[in-house]
PDB file of N, CA and C in Angstrom:
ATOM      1  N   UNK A   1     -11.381  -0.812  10.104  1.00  0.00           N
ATOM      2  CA  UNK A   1     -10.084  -0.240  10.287  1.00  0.00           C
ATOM      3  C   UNK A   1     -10.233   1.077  11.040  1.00  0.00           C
ATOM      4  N   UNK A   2      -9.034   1.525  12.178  1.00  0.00           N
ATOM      5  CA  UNK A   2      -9.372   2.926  13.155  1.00  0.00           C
ATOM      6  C   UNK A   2      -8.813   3.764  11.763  1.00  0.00           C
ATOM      7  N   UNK A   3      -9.186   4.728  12.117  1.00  0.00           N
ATOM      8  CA  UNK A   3      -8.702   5.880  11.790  1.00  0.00           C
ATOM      9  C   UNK A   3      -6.896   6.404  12.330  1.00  0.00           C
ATOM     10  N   UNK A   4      -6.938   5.959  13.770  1.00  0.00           N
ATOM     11  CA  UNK A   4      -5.641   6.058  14.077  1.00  0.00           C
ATOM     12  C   UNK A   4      -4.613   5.547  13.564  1.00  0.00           C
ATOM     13  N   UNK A   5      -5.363   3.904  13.149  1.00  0.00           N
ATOM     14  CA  UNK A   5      -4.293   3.103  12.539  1.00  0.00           C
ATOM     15  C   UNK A   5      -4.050   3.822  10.299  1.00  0.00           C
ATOM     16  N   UNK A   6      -4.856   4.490  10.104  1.00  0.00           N
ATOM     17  CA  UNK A   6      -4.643   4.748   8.865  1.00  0.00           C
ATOM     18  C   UNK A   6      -4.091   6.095   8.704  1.00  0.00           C
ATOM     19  N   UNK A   7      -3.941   7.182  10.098  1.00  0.00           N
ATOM     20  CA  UNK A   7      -3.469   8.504   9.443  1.00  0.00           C
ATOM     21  C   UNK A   7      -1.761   7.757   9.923  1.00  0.00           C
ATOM     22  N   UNK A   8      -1.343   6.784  10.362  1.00  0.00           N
ATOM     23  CA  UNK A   8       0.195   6.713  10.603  1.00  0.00           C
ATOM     24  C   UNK A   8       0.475   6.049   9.296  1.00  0.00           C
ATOM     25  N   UNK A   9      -0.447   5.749   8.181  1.00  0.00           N
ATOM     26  CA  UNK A   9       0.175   5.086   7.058  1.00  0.00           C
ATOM     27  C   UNK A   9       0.425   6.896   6.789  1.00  0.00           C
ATOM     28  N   UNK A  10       1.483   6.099   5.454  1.00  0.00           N
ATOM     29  CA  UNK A  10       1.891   7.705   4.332  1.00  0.00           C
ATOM     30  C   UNK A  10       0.841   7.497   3.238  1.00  0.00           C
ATOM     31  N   UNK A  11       1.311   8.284   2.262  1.00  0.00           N
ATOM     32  CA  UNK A  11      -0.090   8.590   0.808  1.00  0.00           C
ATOM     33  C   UNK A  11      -0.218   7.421   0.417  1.00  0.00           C
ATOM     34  N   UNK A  12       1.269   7.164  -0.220  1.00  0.00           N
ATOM     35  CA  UNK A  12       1.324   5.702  -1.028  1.00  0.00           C
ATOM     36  C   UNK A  12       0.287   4.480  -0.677  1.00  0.00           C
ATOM     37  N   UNK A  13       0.549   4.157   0.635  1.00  0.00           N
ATOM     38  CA  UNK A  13       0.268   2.977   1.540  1.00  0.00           C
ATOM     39  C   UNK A  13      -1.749   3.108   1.525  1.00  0.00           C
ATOM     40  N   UNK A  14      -1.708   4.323   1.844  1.00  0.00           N
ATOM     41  CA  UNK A  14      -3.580   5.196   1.720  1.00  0.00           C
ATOM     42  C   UNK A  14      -3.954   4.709   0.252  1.00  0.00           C
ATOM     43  N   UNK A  15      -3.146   5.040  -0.568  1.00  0.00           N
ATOM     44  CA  UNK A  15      -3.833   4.759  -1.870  1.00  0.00           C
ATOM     45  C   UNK A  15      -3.703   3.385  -2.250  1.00  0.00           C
ATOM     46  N   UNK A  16      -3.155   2.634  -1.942  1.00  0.00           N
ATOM     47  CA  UNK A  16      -3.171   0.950  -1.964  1.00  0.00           C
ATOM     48  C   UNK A  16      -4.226   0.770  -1.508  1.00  0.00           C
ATOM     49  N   UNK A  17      -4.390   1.013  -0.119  1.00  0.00           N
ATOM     50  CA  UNK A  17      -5.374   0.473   0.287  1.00  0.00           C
ATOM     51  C   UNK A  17      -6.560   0.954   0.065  1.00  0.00           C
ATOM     52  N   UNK A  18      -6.890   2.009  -0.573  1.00  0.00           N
ATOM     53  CA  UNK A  18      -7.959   2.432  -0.954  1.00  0.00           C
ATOM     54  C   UNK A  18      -8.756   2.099  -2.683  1.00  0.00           C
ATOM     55  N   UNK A  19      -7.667   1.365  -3.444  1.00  0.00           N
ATOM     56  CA  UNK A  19      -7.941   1.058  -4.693  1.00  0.00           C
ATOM     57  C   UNK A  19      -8.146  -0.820  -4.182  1.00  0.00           C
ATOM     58  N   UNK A  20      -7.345  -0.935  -2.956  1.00  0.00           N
ATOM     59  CA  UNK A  20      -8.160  -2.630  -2.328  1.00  0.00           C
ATOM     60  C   UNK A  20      -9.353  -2.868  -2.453  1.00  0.00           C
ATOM     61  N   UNK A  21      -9.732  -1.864  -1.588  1.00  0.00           N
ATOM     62  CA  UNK A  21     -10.949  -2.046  -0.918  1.00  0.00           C
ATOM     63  C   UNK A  21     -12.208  -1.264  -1.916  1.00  0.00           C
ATOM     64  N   UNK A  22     -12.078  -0.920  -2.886  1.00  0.00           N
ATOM     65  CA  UNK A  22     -12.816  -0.465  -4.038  1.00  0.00           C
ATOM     66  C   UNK A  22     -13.015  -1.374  -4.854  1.00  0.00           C
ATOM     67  N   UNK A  23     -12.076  -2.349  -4.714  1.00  0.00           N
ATOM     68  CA  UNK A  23     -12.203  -3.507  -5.502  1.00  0.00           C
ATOM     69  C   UNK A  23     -12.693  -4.620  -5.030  1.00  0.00           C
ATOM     70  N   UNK A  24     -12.541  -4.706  -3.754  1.00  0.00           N
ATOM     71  CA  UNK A  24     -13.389  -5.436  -2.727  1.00  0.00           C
ATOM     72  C   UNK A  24     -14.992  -4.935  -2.995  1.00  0.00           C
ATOM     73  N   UNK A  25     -15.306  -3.952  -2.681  1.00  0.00           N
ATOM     74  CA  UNK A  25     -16.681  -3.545  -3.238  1.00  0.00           C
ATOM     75  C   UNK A  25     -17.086  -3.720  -4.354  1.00  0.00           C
ATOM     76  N   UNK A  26     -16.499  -3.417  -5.517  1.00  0.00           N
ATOM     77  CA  UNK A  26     -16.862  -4.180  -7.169  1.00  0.00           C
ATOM     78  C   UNK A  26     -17.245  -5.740  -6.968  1.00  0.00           C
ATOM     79  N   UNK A  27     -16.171  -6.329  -6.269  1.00  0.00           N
ATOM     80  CA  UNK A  27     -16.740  -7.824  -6.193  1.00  0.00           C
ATOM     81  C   UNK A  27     -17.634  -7.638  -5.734  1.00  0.00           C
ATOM     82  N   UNK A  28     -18.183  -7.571  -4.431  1.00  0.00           N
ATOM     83  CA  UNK A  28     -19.361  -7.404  -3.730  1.00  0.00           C
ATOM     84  C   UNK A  28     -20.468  -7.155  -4.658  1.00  0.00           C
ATOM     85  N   UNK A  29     -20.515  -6.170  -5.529  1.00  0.00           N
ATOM     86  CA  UNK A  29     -21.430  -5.565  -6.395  1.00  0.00           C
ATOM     87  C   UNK A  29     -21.883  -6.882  -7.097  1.00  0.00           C
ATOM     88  N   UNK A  30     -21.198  -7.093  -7.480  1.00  0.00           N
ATOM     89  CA  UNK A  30     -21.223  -8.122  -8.929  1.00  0.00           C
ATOM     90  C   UNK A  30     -21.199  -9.773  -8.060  1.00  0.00           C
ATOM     91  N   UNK A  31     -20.813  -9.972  -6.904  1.00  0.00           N
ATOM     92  CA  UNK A  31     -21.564 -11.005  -6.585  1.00  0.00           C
ATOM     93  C   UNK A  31     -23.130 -10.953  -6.125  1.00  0.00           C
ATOM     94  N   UNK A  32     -23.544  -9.922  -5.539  1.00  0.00           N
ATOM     95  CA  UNK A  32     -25.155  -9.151  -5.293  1.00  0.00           C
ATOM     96  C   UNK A  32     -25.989  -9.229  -6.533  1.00  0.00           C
ATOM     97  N   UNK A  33     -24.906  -9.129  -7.623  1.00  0.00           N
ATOM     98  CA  UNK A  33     -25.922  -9.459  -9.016  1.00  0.00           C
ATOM     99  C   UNK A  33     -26.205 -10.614  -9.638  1.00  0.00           C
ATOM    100  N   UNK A  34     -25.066 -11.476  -9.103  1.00  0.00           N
ATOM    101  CA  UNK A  34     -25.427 -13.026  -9.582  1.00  0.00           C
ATOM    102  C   UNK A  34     -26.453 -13.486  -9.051  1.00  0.00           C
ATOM    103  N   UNK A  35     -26.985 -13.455  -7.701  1.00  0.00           N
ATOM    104  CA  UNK A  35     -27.901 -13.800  -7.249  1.00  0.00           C
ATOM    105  C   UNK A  35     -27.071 -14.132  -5.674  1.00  0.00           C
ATOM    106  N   UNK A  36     -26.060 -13.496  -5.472  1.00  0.00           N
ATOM    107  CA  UNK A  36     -25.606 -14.525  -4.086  1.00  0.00           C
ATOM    108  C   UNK A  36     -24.926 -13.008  -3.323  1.00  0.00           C
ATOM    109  N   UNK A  37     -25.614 -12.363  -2.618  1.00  0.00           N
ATOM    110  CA  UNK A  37     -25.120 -11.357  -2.026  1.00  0.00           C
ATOM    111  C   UNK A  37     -24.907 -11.509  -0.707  1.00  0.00           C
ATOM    112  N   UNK A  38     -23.528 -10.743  -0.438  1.00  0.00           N
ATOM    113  CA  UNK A  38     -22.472 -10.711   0.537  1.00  0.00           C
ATOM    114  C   UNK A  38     -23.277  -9.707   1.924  1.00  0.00           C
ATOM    115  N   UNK A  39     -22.871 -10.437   2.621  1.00  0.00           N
ATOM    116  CA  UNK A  39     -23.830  -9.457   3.982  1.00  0.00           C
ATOM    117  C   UNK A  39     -23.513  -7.716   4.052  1.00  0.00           C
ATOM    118  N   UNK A  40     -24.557  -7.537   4.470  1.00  0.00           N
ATOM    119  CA  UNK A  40     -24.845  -6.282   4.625  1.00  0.00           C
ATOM    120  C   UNK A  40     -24.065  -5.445   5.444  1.00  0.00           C
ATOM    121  N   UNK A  41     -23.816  -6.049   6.441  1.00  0.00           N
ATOM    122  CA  UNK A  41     -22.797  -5.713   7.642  1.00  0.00           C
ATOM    123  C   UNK A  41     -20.925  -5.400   6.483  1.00  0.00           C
ATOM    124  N   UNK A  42     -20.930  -6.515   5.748  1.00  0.00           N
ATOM    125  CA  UNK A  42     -20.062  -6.242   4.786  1.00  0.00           C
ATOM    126  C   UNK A  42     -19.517  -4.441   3.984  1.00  0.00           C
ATOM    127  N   UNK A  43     -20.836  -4.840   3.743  1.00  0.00           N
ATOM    128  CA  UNK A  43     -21.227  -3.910   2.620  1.00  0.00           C
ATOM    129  C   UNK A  43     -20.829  -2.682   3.074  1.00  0.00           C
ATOM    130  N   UNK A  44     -21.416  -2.350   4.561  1.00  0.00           N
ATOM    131  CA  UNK A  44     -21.461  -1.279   4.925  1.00  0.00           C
ATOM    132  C   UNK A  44     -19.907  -0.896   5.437  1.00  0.00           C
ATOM    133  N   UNK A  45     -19.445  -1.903   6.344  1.00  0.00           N
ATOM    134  CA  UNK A  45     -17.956  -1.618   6.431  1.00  0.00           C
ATOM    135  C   UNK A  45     -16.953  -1.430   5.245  1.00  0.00           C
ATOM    136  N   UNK A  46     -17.162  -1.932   4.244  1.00  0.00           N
ATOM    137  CA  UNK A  46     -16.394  -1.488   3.687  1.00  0.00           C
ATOM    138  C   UNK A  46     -16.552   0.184   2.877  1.00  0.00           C
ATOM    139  N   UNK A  47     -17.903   0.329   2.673  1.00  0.00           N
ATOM    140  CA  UNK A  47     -18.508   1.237   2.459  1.00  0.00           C
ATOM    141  C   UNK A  47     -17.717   2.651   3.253  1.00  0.00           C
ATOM    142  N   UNK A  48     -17.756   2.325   4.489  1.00  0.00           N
ATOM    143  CA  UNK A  48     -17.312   3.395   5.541  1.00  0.00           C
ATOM    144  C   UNK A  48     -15.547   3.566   5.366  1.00  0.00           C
ATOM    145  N   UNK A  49     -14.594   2.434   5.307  1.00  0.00           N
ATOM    146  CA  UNK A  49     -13.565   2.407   5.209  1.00  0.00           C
ATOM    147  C   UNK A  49     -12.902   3.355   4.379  1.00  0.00           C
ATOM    148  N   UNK A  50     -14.172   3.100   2.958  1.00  0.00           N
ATOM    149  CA  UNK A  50     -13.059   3.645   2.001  1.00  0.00           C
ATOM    150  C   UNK A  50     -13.550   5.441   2.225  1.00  0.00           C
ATOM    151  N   UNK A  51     -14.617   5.998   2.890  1.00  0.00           N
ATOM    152  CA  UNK A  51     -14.750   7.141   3.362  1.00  0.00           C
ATOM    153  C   UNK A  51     -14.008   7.716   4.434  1.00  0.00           C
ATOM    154  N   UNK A  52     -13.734   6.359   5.307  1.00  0.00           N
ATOM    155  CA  UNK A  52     -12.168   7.062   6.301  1.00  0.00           C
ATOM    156  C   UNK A  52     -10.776   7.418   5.278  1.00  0.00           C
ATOM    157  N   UNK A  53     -10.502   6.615   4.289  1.00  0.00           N
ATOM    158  CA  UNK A  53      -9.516   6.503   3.767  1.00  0.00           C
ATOM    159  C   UNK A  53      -9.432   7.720   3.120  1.00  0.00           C
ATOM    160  N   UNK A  54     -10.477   8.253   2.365  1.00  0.00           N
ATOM    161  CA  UNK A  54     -10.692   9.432   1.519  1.00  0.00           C
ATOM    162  C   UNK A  54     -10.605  10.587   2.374  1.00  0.00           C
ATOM    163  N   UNK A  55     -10.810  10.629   3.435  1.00  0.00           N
ATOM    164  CA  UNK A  55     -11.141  11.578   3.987  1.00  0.00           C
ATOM    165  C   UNK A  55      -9.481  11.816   5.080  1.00  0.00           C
ATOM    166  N   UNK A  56      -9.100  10.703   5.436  1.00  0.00           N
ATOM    167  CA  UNK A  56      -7.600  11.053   5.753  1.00  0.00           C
ATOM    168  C   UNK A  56      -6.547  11.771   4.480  1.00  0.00           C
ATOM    169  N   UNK A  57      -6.677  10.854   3.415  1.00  0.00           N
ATOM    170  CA  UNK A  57      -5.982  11.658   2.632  1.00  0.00           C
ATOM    171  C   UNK A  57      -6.408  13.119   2.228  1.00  0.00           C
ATOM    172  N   UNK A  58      -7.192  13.081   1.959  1.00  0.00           N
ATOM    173  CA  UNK A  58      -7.385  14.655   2.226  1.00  0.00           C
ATOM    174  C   UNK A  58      -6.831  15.782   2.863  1.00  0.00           C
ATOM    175  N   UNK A  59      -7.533  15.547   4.294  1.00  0.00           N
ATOM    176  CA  UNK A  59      -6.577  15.960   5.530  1.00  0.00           C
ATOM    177  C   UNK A  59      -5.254  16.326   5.190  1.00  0.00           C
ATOM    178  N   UNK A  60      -4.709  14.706   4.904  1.00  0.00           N
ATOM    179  CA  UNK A  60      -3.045  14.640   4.781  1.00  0.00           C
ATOM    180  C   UNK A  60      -2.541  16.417   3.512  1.00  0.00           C
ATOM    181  N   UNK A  61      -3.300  16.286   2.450  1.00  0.00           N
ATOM    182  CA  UNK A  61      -2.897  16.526   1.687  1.00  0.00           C
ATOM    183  C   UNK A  61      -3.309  18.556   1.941  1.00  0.00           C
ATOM    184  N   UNK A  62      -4.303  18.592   2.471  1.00  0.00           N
ATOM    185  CA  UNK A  62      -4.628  19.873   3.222  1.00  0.00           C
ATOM    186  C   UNK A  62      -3.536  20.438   4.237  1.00  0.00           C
ATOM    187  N   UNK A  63      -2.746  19.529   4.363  1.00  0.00           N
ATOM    188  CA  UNK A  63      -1.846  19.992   5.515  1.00  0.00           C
ATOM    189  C   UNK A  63      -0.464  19.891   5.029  1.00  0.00           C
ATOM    190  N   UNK A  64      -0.318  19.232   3.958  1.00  0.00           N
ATOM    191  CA  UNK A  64       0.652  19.627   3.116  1.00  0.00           C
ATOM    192  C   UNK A  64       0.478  20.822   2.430  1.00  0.00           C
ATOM    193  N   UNK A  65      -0.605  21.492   2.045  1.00  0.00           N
ATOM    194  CA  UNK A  65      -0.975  22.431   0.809  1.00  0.00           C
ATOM    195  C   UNK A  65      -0.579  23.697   1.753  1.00  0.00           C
ATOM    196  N   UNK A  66      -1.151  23.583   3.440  1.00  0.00           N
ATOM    197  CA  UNK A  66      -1.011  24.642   4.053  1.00  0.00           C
ATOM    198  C   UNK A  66      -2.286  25.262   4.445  1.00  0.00           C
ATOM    199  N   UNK A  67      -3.430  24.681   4.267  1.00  0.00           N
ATOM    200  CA  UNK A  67      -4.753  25.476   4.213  1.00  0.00           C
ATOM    201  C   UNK A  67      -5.590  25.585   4.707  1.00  0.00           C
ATOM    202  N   UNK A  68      -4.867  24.440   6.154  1.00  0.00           N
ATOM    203  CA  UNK A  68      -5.436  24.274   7.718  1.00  0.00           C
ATOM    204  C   UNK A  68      -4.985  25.046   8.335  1.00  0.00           C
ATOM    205  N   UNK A  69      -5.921  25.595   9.408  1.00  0.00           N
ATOM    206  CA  UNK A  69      -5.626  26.652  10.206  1.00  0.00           C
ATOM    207  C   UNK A  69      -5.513  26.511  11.756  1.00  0.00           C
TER     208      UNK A  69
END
């Protein structure tokens, strides 16, 4: 997912999709433990996603607070 396409979502929409894709990774986890793990390439994208996601809201919420300069 761009980054462009996630700072035009609002909070709400950020935090959906960020409790998704956390849960997407739990599966992942726990299929890696049965013995049948999900590619790596996987892993890592989603890995990164939910660090764009965290890191927009942030932003978002820094610039609501006022504390960007």
């Amino acid at each position: 997912m761009k980054a462009n396409e996630l700072r035009e979502k609002d909070g709400a929409e950020l935090t959906a999709l960020l409790l998704e894709l956390r849960r997407k990774q739990f599966n992942m986890r726990m299929q890696a433990g049965s013995g049948q793990p999900p590619r790596p390439t996987d892993i890592r994208e989603t890995r990164r996603d939910i660090a764009r996601i965290k890191t927009i809201i942030k932003q978002k919420s820094d610039v609501a607070a006022g504390s960007v300069k």
